[in-house]
C-alpha atoms as a PDB file:
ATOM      1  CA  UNK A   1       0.000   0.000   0.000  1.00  0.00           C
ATOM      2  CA  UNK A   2       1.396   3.505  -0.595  1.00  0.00           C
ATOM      3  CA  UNK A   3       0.123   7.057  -0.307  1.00  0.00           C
ATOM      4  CA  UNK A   4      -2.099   7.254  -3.191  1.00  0.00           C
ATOM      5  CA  UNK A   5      -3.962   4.111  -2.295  1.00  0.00           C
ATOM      6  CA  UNK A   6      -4.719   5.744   0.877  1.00  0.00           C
ATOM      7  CA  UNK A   7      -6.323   8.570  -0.985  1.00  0.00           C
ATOM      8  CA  UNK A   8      -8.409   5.927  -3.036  1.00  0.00           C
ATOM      9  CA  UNK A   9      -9.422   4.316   0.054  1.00  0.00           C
ATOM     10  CA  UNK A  10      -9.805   7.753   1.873  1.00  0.00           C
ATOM     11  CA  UNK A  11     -12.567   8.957  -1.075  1.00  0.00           C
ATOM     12  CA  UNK A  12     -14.215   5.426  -1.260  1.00  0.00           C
ATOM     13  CA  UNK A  13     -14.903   5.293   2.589  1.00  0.00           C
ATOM     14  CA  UNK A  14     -16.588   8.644   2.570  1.00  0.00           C
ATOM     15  CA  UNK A  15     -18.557   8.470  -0.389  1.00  0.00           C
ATOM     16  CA  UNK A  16     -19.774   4.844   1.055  1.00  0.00           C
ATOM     17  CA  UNK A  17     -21.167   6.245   4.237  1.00  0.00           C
ATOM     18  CA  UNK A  18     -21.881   9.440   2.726  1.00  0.00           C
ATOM     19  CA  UNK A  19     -19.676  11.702   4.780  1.00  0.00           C
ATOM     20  CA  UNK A  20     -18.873  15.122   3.984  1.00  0.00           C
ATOM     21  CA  UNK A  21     -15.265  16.605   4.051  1.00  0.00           C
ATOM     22  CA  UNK A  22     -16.621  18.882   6.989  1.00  0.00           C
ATOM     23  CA  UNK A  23     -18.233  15.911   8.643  1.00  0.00           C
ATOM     24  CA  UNK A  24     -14.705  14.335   8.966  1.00  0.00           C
ATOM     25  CA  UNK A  25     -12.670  17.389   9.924  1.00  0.00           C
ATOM     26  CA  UNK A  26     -15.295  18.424  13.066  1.00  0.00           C
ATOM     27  CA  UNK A  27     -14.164  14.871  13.977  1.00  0.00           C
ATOM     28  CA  UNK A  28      -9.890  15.354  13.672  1.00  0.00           C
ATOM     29  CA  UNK A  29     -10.773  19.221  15.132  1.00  0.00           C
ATOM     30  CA  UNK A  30      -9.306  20.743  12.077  1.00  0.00           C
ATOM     31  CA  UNK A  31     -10.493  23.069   9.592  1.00  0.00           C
ATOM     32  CA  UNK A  32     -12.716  21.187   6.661  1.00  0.00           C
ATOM     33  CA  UNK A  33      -9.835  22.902   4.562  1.00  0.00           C
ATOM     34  CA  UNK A  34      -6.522  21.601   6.362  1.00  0.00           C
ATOM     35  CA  UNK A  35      -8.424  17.697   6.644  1.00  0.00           C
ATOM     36  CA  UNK A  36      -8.959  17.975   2.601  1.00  0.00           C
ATOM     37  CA  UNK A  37      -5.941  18.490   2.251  1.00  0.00           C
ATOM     38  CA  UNK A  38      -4.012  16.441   4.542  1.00  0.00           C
ATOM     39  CA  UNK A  39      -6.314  13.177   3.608  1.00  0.00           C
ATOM     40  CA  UNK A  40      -5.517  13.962   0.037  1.00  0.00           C
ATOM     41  CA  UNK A  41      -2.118  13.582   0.800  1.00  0.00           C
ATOM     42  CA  UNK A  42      -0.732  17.360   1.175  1.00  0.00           C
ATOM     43  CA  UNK A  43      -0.747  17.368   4.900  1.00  0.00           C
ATOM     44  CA  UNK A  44       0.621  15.107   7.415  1.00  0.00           C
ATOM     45  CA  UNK A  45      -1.434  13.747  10.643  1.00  0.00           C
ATOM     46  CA  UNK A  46      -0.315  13.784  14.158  1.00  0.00           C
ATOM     47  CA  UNK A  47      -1.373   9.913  15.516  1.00  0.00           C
ATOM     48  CA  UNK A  48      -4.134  11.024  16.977  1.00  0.00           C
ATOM     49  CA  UNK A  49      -5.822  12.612  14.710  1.00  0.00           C
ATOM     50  CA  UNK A  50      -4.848   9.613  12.077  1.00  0.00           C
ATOM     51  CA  UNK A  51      -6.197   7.114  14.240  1.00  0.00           C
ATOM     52  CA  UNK A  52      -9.463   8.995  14.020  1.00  0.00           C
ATOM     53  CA  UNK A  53      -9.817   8.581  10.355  1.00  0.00           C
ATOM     54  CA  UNK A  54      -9.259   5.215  10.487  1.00  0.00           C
ATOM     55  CA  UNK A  55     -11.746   4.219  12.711  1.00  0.00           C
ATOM     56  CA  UNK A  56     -14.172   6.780  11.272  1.00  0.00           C
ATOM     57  CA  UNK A  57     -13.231   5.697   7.775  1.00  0.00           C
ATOM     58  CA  UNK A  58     -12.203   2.104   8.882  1.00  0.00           C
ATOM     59  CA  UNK A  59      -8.990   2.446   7.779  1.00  0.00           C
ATOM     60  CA  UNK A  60      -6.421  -0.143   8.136  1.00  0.00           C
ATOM     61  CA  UNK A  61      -3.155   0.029  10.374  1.00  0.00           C
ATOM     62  CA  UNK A  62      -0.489   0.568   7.770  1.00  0.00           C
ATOM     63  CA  UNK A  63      -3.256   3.510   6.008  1.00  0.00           C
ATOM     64  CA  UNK A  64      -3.377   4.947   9.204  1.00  0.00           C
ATOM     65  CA  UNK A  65       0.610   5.345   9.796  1.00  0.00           C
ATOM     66  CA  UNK A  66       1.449   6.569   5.906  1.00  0.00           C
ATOM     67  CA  UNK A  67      -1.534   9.189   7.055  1.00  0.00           C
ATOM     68  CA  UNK A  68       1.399  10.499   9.534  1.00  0.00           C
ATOM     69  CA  UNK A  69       4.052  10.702   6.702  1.00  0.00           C
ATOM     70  CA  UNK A  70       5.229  14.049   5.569  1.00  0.00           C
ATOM     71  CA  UNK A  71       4.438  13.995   1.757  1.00  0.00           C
ATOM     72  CA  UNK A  72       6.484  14.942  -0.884  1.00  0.00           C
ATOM     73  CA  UNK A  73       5.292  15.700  -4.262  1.00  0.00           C
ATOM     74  CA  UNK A  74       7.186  13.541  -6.491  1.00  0.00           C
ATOM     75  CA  UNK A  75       5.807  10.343  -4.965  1.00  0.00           C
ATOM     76  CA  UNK A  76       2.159  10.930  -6.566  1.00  0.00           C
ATOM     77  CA  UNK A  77       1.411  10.457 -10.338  1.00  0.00           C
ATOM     78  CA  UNK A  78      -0.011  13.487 -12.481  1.00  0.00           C
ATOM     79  CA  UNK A  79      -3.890  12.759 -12.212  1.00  0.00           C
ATOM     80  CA  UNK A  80      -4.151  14.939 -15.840  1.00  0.00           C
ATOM     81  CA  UNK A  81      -1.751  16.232 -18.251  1.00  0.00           C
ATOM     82  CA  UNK A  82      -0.205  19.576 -17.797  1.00  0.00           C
ATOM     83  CA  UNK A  83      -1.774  22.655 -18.901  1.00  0.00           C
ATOM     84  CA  UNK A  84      -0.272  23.821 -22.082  1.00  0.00           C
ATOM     85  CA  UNK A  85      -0.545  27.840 -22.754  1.00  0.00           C
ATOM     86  CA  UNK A  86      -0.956  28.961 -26.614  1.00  0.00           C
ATOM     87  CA  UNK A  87       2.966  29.343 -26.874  1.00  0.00           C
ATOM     88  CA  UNK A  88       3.312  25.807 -26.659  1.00  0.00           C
ATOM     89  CA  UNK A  89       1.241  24.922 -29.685  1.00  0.00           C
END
C-alpha cells in the first residue's frame, strides 16, 4: 500500500457512508480545509488525529501510519496532463 492508495481508500470510505469533508474534519478538530488536504495527501497527521480517520473511515493500520508521513510531491502520479498555454502549440 502507498500514499495514493490511501487517498483511493480515503474517497471510497466517505462516499460509502456518505460523509462530507466537513463531517470528517469536526471529527480530527481541524479546519474542513486543512483535513482535505491532509487526507488527500498534502498534509501530514499527528497519531491522533490519524487514528481517528481510520476508525471513522475504517482504515487499516499501515493507512493509518502513511496518514502520519510528511508527503512529498514527487511520490504521486499526475492525475491529468499539464496545462499547455498557446505558446506551446
Amino acid at each position: 500500500m502507498n500514499r495514493f492508495d490511501v487517498t483511493e481508500a480515503i474517497v471510497a470510505a466517505k462516499i460509502a457512508k456518505g460523509l462530507k469533508w466537513a463531517d470528517i474534519a469536526k471529527k480530527v478538530g481541524q479546519s474542513k480545509e486543512w483535513t482535505t488536504a491532509a487526507l488527500l495527501g498534502q498534509m501530514a497527521m499527528t497519531e491522533k488525529q490519524a487514528e481517528t480517520v481510520g476508525k471513522l473511515l475504517g482504515l487499516g493500520k499501515e493507512a493509518v501510519t502513511l496518514l502520519q508521513e510528511v508527503p512529498t510531491r514527487a511520490r504521486f502520479p499526475r492525475r491529468s496532463p499539464p496545462i499547455r498555454s498557446s505558446t506551446d502549440l
